[in-house]
N, C-alpha and C. Protein backbone atom coordinates (compact mmCIF):
# COMPACT_ATOMS: atom_id res chain seq x y z
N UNK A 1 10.05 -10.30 17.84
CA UNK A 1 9.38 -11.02 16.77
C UNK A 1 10.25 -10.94 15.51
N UNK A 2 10.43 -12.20 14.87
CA UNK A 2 11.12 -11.74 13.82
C UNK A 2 10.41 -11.24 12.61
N UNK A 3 10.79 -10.68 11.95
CA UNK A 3 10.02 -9.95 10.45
C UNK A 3 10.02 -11.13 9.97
N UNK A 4 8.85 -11.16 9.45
CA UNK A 4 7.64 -11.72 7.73
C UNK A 4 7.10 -11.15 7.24
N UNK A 5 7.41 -10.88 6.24
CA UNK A 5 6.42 -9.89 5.25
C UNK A 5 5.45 -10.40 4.64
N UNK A 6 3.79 -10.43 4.79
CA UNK A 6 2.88 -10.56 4.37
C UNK A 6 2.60 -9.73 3.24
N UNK A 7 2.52 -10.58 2.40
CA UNK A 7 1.86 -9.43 0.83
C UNK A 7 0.62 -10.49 0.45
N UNK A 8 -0.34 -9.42 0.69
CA UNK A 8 -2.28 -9.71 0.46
C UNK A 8 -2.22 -10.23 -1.15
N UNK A 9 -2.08 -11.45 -1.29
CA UNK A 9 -2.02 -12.41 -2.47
C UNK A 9 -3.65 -12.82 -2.74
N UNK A 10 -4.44 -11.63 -2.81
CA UNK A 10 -5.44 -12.38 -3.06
C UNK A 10 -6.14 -11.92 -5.36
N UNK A 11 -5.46 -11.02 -5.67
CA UNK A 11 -5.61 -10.18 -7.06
C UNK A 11 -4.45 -9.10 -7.05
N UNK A 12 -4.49 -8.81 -8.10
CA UNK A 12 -3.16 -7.39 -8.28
C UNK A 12 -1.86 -8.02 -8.61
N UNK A 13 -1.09 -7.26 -8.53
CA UNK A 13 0.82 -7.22 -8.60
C UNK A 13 1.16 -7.88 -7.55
N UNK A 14 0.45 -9.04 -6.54
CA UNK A 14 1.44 -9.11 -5.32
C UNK A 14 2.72 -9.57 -6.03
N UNK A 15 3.22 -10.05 -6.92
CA UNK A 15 4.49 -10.99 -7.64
C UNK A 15 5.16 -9.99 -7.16
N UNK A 16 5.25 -9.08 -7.83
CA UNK A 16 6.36 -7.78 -8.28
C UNK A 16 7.08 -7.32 -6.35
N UNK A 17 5.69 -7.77 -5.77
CA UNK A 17 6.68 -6.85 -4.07
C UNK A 17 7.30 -8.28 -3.67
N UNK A 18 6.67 -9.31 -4.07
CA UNK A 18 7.59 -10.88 -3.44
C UNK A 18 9.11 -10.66 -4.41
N UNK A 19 9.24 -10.25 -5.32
CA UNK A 19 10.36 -10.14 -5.89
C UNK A 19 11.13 -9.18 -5.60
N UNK A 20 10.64 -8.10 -4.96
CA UNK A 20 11.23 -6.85 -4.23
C UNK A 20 12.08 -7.35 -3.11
N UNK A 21 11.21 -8.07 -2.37
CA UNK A 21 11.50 -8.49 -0.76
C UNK A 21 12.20 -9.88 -0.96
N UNK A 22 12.16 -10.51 -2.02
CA UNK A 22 13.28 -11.88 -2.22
C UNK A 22 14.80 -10.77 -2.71
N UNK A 23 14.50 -10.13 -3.40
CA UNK A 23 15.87 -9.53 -3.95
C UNK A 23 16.32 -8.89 -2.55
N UNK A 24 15.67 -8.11 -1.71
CA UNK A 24 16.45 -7.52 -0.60
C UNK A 24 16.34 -9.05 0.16
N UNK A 25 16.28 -10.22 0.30
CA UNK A 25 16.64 -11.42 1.42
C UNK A 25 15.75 -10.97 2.22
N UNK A 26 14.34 -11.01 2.50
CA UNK A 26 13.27 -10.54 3.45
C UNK A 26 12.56 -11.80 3.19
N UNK A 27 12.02 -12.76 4.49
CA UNK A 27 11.34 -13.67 4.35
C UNK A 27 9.90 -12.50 3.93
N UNK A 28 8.86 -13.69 2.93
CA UNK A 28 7.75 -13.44 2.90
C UNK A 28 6.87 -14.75 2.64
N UNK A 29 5.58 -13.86 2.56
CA UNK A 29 4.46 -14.65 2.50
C UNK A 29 3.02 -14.38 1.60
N UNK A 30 2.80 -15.23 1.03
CA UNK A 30 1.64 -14.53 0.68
C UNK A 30 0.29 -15.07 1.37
N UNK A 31 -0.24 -13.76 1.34
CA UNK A 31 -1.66 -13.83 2.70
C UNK A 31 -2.92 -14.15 1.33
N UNK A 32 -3.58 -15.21 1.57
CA UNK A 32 -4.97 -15.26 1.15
C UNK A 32 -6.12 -15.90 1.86
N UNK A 33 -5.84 -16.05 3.52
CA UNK A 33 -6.43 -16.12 4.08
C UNK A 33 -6.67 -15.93 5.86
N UNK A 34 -6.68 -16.27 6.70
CA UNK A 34 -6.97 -16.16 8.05
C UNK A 34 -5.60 -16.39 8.51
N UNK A 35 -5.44 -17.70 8.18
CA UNK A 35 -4.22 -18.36 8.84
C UNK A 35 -2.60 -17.83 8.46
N UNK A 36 -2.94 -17.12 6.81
CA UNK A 36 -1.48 -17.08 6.66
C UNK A 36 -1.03 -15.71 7.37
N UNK A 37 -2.07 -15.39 8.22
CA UNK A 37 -1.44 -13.99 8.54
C UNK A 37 -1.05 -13.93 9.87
N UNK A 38 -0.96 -15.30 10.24
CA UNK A 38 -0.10 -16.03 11.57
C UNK A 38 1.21 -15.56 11.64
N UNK A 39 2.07 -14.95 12.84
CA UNK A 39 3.47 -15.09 12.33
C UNK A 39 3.50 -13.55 11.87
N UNK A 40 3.01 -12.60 10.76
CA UNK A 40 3.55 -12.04 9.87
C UNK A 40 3.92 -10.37 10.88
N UNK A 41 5.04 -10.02 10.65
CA UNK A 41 4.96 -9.08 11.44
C UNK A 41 4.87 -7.65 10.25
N UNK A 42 4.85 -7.84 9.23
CA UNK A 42 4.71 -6.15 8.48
C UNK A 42 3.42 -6.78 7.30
N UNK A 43 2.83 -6.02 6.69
CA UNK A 43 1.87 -6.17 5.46
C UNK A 43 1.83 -5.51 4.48
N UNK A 44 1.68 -6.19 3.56
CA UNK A 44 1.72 -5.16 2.06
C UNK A 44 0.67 -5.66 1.64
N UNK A 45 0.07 -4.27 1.17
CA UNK A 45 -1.29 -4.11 0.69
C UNK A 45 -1.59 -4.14 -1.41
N UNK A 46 -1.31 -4.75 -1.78
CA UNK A 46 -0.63 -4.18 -3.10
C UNK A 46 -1.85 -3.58 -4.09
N UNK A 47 -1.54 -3.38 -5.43
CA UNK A 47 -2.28 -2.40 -6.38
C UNK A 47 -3.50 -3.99 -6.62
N UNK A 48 -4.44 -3.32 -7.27
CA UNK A 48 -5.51 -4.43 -8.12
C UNK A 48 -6.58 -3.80 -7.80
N UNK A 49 -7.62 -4.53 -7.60
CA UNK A 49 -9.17 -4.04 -7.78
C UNK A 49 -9.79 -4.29 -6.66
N UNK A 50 -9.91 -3.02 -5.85
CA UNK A 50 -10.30 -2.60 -4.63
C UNK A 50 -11.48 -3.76 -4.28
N UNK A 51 -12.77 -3.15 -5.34
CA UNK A 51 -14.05 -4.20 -5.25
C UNK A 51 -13.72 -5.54 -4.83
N UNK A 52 -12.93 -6.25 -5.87
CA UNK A 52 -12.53 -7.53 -6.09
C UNK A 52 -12.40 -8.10 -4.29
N UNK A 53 -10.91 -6.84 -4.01
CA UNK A 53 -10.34 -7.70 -2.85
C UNK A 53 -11.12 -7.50 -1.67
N UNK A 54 -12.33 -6.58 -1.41
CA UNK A 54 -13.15 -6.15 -0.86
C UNK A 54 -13.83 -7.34 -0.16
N UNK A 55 -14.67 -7.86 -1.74
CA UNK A 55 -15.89 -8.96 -1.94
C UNK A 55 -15.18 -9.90 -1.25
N UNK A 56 -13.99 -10.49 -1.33
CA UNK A 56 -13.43 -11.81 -1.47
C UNK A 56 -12.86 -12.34 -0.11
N UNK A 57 -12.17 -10.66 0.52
CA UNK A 57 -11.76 -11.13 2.37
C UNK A 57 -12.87 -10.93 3.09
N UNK A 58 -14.02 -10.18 2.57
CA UNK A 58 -15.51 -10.09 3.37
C UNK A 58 -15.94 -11.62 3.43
N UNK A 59 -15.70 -12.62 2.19
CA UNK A 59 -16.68 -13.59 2.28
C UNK A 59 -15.27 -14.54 3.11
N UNK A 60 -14.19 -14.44 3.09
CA UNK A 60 -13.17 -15.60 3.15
C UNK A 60 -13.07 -15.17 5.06
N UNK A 61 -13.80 -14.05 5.25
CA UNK A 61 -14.12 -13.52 7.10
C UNK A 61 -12.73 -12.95 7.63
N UNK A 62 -11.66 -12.67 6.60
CA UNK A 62 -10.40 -12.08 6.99
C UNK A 62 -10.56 -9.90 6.53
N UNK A 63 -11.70 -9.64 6.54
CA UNK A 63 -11.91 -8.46 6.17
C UNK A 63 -10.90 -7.45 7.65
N UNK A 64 -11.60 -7.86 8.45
CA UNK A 64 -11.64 -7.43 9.82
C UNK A 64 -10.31 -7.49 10.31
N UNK A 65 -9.75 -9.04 9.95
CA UNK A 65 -8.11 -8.93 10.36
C UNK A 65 -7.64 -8.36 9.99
N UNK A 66 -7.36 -8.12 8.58
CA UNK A 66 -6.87 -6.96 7.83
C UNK A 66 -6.52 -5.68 8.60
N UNK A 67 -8.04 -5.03 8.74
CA UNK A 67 -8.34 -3.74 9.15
C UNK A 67 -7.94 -3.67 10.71
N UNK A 68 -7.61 -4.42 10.94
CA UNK A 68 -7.33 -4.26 12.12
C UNK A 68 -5.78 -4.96 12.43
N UNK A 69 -4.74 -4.98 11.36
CA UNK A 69 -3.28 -5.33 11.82
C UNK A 69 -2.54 -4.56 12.25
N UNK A 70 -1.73 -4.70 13.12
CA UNK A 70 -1.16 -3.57 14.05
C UNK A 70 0.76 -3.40 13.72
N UNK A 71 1.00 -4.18 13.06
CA UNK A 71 2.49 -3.84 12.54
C UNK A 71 1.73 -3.08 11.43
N UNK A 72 3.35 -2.71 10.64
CA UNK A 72 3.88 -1.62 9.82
C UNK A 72 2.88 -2.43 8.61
N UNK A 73 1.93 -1.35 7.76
CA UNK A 73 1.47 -2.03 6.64
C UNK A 73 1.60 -1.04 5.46
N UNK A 74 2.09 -1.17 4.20
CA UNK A 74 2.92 -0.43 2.76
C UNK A 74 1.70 -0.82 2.02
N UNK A 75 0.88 0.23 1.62
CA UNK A 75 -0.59 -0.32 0.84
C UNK A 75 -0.10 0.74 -0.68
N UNK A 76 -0.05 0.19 -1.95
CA UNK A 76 0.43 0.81 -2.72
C UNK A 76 -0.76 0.68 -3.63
N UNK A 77 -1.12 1.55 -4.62
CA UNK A 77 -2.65 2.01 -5.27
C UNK A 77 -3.65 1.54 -5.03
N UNK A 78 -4.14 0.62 -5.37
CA UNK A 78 -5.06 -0.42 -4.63
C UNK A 78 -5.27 -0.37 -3.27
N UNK A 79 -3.84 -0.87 -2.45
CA UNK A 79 -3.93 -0.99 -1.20
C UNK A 79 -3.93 0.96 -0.28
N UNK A 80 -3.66 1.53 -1.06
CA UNK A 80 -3.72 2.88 -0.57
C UNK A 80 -5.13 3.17 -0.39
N UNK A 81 -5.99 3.07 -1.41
CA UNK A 81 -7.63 3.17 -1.24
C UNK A 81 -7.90 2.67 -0.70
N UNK A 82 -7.82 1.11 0.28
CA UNK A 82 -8.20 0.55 1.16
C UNK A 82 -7.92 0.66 2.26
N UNK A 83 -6.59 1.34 2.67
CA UNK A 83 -6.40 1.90 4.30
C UNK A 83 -7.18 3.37 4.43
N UNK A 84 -7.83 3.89 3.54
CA UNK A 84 -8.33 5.27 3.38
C UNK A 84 -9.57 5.38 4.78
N UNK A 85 -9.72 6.34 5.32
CA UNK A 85 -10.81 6.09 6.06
C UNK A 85 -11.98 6.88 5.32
N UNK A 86 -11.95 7.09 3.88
CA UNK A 86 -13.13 7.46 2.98
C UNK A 86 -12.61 7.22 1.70
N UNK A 87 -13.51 6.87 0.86
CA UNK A 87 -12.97 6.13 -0.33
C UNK A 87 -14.37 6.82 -1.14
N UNK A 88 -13.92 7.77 -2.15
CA UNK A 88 -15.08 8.13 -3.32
C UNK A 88 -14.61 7.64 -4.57
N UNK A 89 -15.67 8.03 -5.14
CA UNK A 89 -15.93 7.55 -6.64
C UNK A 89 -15.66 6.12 -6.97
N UNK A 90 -16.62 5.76 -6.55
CA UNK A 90 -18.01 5.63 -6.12
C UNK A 90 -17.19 5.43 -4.58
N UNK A 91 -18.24 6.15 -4.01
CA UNK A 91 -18.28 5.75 -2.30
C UNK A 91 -18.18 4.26 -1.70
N UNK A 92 -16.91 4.30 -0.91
CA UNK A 92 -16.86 2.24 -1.18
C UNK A 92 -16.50 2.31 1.03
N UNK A 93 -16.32 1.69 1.82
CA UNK A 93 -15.57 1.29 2.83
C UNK A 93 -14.40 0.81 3.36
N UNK A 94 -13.32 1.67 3.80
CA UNK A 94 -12.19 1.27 3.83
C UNK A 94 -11.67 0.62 5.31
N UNK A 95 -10.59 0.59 5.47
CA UNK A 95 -9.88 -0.24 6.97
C UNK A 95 -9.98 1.32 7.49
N UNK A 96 -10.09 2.32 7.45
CA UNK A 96 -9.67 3.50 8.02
C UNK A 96 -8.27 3.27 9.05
N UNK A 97 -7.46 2.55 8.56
CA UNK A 97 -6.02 2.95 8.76
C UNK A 97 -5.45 4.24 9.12
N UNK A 98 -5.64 5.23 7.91
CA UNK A 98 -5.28 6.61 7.29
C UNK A 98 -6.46 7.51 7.49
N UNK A 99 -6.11 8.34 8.52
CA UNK A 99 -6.81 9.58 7.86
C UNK A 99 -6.69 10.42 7.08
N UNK A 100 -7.36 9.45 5.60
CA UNK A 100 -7.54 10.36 4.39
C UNK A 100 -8.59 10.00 3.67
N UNK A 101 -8.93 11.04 2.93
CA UNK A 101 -9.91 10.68 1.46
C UNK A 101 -9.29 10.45 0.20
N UNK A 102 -9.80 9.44 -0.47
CA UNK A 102 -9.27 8.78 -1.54
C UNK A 102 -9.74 9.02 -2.76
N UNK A 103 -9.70 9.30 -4.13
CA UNK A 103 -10.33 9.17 -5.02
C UNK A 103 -9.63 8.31 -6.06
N UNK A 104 -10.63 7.09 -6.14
CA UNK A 104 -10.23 5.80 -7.52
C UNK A 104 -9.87 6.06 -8.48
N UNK A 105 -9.18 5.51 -8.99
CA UNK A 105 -9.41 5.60 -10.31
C UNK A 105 -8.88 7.21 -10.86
N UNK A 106 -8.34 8.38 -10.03
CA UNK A 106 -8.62 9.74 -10.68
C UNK A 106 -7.92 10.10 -11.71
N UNK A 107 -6.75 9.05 -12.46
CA UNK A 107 -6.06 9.58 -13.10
C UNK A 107 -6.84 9.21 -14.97
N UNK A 108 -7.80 8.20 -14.84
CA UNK A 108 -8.24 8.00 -15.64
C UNK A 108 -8.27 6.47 -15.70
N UNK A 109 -8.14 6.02 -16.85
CA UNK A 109 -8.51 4.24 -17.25
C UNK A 109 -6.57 4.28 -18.04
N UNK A 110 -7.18 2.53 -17.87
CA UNK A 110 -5.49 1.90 -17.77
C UNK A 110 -4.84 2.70 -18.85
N UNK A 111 -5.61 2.64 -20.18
CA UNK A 111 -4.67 3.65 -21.38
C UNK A 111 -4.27 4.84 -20.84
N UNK A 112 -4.70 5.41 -19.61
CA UNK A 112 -4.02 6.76 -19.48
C UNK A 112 -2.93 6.41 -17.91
N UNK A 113 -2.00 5.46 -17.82
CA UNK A 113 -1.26 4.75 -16.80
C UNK A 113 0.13 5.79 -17.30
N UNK A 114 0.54 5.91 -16.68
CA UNK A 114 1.74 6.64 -17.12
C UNK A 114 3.05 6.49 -16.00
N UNK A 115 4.44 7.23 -16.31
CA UNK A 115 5.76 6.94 -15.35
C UNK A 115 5.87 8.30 -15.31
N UNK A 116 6.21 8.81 -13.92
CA UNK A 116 6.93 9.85 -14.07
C UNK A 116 8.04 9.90 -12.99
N UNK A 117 8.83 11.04 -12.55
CA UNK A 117 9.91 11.01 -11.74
C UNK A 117 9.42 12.00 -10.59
N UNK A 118 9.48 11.35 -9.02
CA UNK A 118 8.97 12.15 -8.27
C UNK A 118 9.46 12.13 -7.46
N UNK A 119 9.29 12.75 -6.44
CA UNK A 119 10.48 12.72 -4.82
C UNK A 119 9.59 12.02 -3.56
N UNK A 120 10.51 11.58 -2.84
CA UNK A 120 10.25 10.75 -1.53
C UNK A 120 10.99 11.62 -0.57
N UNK A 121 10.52 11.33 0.45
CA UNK A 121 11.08 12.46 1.85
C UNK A 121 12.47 11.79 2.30
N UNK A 122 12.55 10.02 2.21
CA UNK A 122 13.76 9.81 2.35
C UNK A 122 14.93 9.84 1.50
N UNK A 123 14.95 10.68 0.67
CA UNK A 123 15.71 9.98 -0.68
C UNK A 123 16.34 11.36 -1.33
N UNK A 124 17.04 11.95 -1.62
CA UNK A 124 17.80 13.16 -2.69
C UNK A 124 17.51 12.70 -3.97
N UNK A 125 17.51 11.76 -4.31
CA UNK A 125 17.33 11.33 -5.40
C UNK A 125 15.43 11.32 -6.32
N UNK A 126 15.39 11.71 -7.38
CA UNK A 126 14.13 11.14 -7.97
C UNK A 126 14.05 10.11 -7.74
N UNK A 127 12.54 10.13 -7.86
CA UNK A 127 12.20 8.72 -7.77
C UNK A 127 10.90 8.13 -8.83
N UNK A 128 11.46 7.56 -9.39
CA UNK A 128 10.00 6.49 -10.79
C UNK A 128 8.90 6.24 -10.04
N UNK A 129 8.18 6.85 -10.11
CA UNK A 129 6.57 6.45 -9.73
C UNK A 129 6.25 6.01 -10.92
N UNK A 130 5.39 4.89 -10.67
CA UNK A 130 4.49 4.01 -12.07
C UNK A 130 3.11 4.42 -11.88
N UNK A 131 2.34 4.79 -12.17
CA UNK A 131 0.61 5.01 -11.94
C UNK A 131 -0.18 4.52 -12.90
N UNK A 132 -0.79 3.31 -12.43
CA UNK A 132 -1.52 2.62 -13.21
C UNK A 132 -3.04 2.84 -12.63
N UNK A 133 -4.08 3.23 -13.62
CA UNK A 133 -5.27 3.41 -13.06
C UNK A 133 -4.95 4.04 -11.10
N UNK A 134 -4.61 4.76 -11.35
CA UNK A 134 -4.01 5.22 -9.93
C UNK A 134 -5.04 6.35 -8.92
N UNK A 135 -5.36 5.96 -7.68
CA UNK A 135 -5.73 7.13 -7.17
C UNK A 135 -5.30 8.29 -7.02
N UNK A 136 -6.23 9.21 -5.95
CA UNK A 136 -5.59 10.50 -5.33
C UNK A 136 -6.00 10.85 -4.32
N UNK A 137 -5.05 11.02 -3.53
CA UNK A 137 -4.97 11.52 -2.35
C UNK A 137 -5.98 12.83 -2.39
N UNK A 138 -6.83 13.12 -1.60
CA UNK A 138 -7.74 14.23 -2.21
C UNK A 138 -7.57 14.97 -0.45
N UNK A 139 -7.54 14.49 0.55
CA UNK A 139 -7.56 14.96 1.75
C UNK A 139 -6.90 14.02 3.06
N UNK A 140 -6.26 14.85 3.94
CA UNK A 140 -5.08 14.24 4.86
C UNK A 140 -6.26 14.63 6.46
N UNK A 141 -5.85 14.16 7.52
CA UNK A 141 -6.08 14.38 8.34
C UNK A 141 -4.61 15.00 8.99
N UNK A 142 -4.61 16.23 10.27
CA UNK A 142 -3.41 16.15 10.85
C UNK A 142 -2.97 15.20 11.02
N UNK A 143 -2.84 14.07 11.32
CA UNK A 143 -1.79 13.04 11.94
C UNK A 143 -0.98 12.72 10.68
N UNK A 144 -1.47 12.71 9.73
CA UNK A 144 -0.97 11.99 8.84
C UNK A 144 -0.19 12.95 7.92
N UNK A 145 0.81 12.65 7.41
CA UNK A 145 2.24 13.24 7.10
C UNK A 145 2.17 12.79 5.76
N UNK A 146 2.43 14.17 4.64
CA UNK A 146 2.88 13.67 3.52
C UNK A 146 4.14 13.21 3.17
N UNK A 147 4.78 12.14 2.26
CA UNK A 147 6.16 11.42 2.07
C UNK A 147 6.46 11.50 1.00
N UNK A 148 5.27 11.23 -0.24
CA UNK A 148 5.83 11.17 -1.38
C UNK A 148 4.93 12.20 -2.37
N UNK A 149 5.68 12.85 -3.16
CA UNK A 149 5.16 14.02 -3.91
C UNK A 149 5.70 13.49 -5.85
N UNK A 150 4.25 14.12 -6.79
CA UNK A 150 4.67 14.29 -7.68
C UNK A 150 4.31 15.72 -8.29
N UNK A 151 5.38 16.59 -8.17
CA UNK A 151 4.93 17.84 -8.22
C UNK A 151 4.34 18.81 -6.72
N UNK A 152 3.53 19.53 -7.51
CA UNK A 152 3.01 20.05 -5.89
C UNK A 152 1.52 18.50 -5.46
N UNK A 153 1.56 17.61 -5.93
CA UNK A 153 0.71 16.67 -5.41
C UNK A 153 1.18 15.47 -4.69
N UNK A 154 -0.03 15.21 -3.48
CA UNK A 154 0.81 14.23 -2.24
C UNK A 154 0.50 13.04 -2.90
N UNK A 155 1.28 12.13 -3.46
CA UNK A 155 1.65 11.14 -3.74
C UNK A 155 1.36 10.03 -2.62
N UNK A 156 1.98 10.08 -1.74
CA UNK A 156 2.41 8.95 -0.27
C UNK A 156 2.30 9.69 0.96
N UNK A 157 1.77 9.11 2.02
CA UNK A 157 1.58 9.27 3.27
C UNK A 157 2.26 8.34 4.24
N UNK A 158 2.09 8.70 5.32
CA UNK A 158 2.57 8.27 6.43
C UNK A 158 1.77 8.46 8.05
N UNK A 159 1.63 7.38 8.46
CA UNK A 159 1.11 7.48 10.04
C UNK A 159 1.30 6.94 10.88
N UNK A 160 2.49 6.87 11.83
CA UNK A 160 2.62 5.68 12.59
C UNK A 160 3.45 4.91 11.82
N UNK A 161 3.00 3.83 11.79
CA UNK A 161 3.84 2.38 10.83
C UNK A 161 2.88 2.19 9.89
N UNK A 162 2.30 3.29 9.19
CA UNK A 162 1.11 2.96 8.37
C UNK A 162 1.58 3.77 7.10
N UNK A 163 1.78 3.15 5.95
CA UNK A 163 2.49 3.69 4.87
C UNK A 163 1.47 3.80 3.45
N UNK A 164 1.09 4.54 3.17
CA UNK A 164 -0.16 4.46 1.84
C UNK A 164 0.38 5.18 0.60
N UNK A 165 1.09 4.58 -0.79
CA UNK A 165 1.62 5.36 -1.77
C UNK A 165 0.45 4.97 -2.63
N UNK A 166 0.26 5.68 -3.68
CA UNK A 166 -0.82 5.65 -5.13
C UNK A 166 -0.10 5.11 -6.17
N UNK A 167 1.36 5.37 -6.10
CA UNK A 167 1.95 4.72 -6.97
C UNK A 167 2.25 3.11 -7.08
N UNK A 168 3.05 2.95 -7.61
CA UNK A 168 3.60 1.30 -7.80
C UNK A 168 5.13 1.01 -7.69
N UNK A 169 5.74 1.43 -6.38
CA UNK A 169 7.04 1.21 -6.18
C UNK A 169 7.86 -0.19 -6.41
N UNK A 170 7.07 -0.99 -6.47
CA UNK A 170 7.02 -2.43 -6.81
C UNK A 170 7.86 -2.93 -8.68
N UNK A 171 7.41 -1.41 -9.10
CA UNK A 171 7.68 -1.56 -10.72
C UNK A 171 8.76 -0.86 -10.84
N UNK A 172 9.54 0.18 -9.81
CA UNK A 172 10.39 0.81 -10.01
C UNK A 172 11.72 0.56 -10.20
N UNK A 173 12.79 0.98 -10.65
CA UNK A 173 14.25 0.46 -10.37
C UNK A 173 14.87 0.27 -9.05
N UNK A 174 14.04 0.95 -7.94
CA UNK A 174 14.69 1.22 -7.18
C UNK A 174 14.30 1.04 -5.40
N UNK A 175 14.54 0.03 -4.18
CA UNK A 175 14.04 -0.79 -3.40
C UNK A 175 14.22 -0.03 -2.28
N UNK A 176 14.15 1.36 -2.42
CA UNK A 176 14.23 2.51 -1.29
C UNK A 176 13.09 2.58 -0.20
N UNK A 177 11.73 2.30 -1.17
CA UNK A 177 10.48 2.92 -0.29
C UNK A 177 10.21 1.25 0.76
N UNK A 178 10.62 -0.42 -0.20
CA UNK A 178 10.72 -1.47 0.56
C UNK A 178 11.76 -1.48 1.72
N UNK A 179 12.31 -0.82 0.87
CA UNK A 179 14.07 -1.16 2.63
C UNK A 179 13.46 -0.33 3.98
N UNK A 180 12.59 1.06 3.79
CA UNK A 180 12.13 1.50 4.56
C UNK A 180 10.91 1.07 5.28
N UNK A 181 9.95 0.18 4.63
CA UNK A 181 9.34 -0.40 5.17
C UNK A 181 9.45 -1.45 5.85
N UNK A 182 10.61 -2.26 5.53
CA UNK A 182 10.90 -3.28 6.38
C UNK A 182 11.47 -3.21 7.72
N UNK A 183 12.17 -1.46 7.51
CA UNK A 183 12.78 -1.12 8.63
C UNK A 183 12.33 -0.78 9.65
N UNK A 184 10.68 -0.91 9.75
CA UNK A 184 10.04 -0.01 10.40
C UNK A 184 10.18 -1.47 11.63
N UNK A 185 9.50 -1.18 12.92
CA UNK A 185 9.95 -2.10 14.19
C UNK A 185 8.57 -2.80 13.22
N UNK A 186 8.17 -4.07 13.95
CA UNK A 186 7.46 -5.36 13.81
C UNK A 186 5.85 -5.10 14.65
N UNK A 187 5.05 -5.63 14.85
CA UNK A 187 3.70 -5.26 15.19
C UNK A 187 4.08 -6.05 16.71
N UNK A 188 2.93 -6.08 17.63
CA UNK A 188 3.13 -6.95 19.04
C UNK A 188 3.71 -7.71 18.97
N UNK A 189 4.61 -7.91 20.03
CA UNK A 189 5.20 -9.32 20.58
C UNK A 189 4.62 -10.41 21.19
């Protein structure tokens, strides 16, 4: 199958990962409904308002496809709370992708969004995490592998071809955590 990158164009930053994945030469797409997710062999889940994108693929009947795509999917703040298989504050329903618990919102409201420099498992290098209204990782299941740290806190996970950061790699200088996601193999043939 050849790679398409689907980025969930329905609210949020999708711009910022189509400009990620045009600068690395990665066909994409943006998904806002049933059909465009024909074809797509990886998914990006991007940052925005959980509720929003919740309400909107529940009524548009693509909830289910979603939660149930089987290539490699990169869900970054937003999309991290939605592969969660528990989502608090306030208690919401996720794709249970990830076995983890999520908490919204924990860093505070948008005035308290901040940058800092954090590490990735593939990388020697720091790395710019952006956290805007950002979750937290509050609990892992064994399967699931921490990737990205700020401090002693798990930042990014990993499961399979299932990738969930809190941050916003999308805003960063740097197209490390995309090149790895694209690299991952493609969903069924």
């Amino acid at each position: 199958m050849k790679k398409l990158v689907g980025v969930l164009a329905i609210q949020g930053d999708f711009q910022a990962h189509i400009a990620v994945l045009n600068k690395l030469k990665v066909d994409s797409r943006e998904i806002r409904n049933k059909r465009d997710l024909e074809n797509v062999s990886h998914l990006v889940i991007p940052g925005g308002e959980s509720t929003t994108v919740s309400k909107i693929t529940r009524a548009n009947g693509f909830w289910d496809m979603l939660a149930g795509f089987e290539g490699p999917v990169m869900g970054t703040c937003m999309g991290s709370v939605l592969m969660a298989s528990r989502i608090v504050d306030p208690d919401a329903d996720g794709w249970g992708m990830l076995d983890m618990e999520i908490r919204r919102n924990a860093y505070g409201r948008q005035i308290s969004s901040f940058t800092a420099a954090g590490r990735i498992e593939i990388s020697e290098e720091p790395f710019e995490m952006v956290f805007i209204r950002a979750p937290k990782i509050i609990k892992i299941g064994k399967n699931v592998k921490p990737i990205a740290w700020l401090g002693d806190e798990i930042t990014g996970v990993m499961a399979g071809n299932k990738i969930a950061l809190t941050f916003h790699p999308e805003l960063s200088e740097s197209e490390t955590l995309h090149e790895y996601f694209i690299s991952l193999p493609g969903g069924p043939d």
